[in-house]
Protein backbone atom coordinates (compact mmCIF):
# COMPACT_ATOMS: atom_id res chain seq x y z
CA UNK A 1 0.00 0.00 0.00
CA UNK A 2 1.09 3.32 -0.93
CA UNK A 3 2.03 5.43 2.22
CA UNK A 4 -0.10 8.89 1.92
CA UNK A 5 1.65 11.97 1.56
CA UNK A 6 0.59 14.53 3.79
CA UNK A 7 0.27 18.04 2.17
CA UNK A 8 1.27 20.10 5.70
CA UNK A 9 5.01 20.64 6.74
CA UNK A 10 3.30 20.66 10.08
CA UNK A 11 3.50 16.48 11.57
CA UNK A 12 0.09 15.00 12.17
CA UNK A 13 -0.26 13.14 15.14
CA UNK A 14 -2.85 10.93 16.17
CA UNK A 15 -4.88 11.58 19.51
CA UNK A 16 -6.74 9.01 21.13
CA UNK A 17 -6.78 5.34 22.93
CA UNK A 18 -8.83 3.44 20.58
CA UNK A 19 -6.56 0.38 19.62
CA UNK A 20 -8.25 -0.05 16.13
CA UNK A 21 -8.04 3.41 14.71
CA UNK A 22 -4.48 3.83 16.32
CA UNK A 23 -3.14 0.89 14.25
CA UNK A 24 -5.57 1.54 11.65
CA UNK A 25 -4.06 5.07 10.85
CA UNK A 26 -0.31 3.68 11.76
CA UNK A 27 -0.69 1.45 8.95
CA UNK A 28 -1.99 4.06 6.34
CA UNK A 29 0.86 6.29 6.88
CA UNK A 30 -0.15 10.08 7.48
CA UNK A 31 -0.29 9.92 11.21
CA UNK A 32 3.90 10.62 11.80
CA UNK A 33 3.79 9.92 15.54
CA UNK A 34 0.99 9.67 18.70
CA UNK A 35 -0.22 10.65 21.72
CA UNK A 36 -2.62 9.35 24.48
CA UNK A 37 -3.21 10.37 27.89
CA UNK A 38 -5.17 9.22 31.34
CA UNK A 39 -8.51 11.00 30.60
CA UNK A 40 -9.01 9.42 26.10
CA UNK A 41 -7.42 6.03 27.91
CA UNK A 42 -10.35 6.70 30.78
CA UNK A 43 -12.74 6.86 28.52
CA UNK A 44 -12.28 4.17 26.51
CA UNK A 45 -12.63 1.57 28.75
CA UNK A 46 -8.73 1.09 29.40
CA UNK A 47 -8.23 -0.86 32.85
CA UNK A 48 -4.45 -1.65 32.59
CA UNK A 49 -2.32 1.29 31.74
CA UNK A 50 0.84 0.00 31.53
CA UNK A 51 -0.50 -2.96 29.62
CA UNK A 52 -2.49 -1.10 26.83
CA UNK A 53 0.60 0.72 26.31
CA UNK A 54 3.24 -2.05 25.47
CA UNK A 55 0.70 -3.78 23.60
CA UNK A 56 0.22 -0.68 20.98
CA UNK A 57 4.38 -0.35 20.87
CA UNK A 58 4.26 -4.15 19.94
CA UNK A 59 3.35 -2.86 16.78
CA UNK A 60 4.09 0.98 16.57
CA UNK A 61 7.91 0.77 17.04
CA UNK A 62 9.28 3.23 14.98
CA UNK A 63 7.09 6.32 15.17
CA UNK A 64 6.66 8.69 18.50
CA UNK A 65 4.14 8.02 20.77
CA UNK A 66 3.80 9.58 23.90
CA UNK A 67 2.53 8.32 27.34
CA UNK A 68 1.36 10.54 30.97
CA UNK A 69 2.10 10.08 33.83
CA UNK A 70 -0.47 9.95 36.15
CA UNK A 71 0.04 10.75 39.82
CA UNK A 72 -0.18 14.15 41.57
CA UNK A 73 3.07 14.03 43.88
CA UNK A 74 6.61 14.91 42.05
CA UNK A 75 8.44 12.02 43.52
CA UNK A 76 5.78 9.15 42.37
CA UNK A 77 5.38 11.15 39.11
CA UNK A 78 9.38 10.53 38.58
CA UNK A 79 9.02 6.83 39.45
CA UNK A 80 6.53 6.57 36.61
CA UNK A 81 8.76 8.49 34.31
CA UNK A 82 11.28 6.27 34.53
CA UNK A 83 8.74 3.00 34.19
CA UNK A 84 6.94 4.46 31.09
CA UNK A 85 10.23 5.67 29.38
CA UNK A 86 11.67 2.28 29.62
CA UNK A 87 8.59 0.91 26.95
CA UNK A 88 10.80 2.11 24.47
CA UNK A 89 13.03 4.36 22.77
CA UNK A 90 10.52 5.74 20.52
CA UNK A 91 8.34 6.89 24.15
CA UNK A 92 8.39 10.66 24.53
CA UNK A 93 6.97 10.66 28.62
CA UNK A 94 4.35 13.27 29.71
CA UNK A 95 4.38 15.97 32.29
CA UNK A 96 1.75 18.15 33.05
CA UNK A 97 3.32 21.72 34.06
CA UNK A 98 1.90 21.80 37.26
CA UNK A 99 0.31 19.12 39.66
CA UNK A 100 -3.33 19.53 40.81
CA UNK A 101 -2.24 21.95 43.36
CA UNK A 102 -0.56 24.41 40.71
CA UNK A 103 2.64 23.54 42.00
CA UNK A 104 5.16 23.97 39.03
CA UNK A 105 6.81 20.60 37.44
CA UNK A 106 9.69 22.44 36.21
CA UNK A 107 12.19 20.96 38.96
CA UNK A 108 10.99 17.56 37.67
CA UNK A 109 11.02 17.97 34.10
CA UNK A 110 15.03 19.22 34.73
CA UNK A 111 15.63 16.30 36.52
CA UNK A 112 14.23 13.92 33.61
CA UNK A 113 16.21 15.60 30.84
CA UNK A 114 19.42 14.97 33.27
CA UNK A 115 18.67 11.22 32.86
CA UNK A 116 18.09 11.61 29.07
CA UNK A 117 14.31 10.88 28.65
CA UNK A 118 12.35 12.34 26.16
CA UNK A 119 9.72 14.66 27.10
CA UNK A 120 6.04 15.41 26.02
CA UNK A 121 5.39 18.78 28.15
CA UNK A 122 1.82 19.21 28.54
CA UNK A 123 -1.25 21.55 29.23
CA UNK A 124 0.50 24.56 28.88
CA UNK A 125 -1.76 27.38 28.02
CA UNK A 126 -0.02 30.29 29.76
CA UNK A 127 3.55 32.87 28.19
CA UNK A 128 4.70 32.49 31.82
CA UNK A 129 4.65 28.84 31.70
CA UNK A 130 6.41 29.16 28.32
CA UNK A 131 8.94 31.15 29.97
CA UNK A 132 9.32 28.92 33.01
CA UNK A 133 10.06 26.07 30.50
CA UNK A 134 12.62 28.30 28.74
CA UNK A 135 14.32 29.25 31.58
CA UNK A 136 15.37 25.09 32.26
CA UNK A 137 15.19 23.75 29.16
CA UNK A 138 19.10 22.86 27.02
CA UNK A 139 19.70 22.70 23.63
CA UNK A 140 20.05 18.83 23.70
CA UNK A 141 16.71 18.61 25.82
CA UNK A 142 14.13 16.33 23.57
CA UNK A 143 10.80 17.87 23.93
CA UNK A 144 7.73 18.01 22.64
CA UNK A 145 6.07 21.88 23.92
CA UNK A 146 2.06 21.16 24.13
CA UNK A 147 0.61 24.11 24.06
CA UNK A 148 -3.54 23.74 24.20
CA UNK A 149 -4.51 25.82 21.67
CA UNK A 150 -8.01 24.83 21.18
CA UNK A 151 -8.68 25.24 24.71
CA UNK A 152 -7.06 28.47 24.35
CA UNK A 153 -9.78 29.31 21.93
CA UNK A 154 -12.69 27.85 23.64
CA UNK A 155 -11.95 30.96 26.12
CA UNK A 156 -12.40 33.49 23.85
CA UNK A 157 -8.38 34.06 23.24
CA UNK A 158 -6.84 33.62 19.70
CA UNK A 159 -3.54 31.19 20.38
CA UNK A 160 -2.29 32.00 17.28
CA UNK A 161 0.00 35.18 18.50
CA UNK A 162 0.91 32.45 21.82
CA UNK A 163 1.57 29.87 18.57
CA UNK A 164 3.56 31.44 16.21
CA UNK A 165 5.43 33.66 19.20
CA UNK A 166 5.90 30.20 20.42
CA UNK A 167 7.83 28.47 17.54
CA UNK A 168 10.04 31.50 17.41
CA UNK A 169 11.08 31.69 21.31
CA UNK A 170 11.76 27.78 21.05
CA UNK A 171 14.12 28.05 17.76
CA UNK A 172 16.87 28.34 19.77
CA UNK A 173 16.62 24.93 21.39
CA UNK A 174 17.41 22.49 18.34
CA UNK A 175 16.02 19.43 19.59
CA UNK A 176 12.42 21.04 20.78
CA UNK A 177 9.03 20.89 18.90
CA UNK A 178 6.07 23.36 19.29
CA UNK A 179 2.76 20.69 19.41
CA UNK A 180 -0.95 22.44 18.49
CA UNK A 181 -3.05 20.23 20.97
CA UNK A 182 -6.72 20.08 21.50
CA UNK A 183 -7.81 21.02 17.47
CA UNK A 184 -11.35 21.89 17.07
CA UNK A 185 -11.62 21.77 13.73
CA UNK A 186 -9.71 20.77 10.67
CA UNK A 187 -8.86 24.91 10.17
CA UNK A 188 -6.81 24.38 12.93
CA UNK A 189 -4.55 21.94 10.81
CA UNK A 190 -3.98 25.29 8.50
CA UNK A 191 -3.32 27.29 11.00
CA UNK A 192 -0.37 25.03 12.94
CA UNK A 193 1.11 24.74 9.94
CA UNK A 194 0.90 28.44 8.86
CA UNK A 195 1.81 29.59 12.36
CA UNK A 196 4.97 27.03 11.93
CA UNK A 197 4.20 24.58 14.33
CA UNK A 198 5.83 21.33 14.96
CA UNK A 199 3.29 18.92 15.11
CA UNK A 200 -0.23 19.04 15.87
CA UNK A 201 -2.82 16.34 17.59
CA UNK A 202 -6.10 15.52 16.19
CA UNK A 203 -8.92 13.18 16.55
CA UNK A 204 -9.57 10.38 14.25
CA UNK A 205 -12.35 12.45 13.15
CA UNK A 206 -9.81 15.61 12.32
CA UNK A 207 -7.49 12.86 10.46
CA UNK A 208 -9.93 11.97 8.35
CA UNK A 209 -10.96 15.70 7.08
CA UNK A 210 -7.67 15.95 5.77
CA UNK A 211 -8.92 14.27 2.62
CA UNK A 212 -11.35 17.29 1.72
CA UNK A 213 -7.94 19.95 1.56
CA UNK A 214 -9.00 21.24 -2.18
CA UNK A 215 -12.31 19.83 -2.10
CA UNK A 216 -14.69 22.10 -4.46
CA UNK A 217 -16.82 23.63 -2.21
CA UNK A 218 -19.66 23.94 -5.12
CA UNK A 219 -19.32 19.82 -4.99
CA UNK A 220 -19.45 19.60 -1.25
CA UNK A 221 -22.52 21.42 -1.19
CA UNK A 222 -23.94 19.07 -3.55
CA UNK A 223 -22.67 16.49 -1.21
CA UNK A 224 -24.79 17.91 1.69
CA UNK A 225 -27.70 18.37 -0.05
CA UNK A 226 -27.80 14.42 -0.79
CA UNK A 227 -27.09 13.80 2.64
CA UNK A 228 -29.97 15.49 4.01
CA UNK A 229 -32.05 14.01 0.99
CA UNK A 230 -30.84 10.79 1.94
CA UNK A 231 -31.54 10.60 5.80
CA UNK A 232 -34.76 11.97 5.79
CA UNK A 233 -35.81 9.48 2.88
CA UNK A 234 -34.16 7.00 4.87
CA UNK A 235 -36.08 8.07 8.23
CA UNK A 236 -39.44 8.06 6.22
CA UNK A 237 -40.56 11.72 7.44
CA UNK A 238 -43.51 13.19 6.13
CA UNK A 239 -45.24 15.73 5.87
């Protein structure tokens, strides 16, 4: 099977803990890495962490995929670090920038680049946590920057000034990516990429609206008129 060339500079993750669509899209191609965390695992239907985990890097072995942490005290949460980054070398390990309490995780996150793990930083939404990262982060730190845009948005604030101011604060540290997390819609795939963003996380549902990029919007009109033509005919309403 031909592998599908993605028309974005920007890397499209895939975001979720469905087994099926994860493999699904790792086969196809497009998706160039993945992410999870405790709330999509949660939700569906996940009991065993640790052992939903190895079984997707069974088969996705060569492409990022990134795993959280879960507990709200530092010390535990470096414990788990170090089990979930020894899955495998393609593992980037989750930290939320603050615990529960809104203590910072910066301290930790230091300490895990000084043993070498790879790092998804996550739920970042704020220029002083940006800063805080900045201020610990090195050159040869691997890390993934998850900034929440689309939560960002649901507020009422456009992240694209956070985004793009983002991408150019971070240039100086080589081995760093800017992430777009939390897409709302498949504009948002425009925008990371405009904005010059890394990578960006969507939905199986976001993945899939990649296909329409040129669509003619005079045909996908047409499209939606059949659609409604054909569910209500299907229904059997009347009038």
């Amino acid at each position: 099977m031909t592998t599908p060339k993605s028309p974005f500079r920007v890397a499209l993750y895939a975001d979720g803990a469905n087994k099926e669509q994860m493999l699904k899209r790792y086969h196809e191609g497009l998706a160039k890495g993945f992410t999870t965390n405790p709330t999509l695992m949660a939700k569906a239907g996940i009991r065993d962490y640790a052992a939903f985990a190895k079984d997707i890097l069974k088969t996705v072995k060569d492409l990022p995929i990134s795993f959280e942490v879960f507990s709200d005290d530092f010390h535990e949460m470096e414990k788990q670090a170090a089990e979930i980054n020894s899955w495998g070398h393609n593992v980037n390990v989750k930290i939320p920038i603050t615990n529960t309490k809104a203590e910072p995780s910066l301290r930790l996150i230091r300490t895990l680049f000084d043993k070498k793990m790879k790092l998804n930083i996550t739920a970042l939404f704020t220029e002083e946590q940006l800063k805080g990262v900045r201020e610990i982060l090195k050159p040869e730190d691997d890390a993934i920057i998850s900034i929440f845009a689309g939560r960002i948005a649901d507020t009422g604030v456009d992240p694209l000034p956070m985004m793009r101011k983002a991408v150019k604060d971070f240039a100086p540290f080589k081995n760093s990516k800017i992430l777009w997390a939390s897409p709302r819609e498949a504009l948002n795939i425009y925008q990371a990429d405009e904005s010059g963003c890394h990578i960006i996380t969507l939905t199986d549902e976001l993945l899939g609206k990649v296909s329409l990029r040129g669509k003619s919007l005079t045909d996908y009109s047409l499209d939606t008129v059949k659609m409604f033509y054909k569910d209500a005919t299907q229904a059997g309403f009347q009038l």
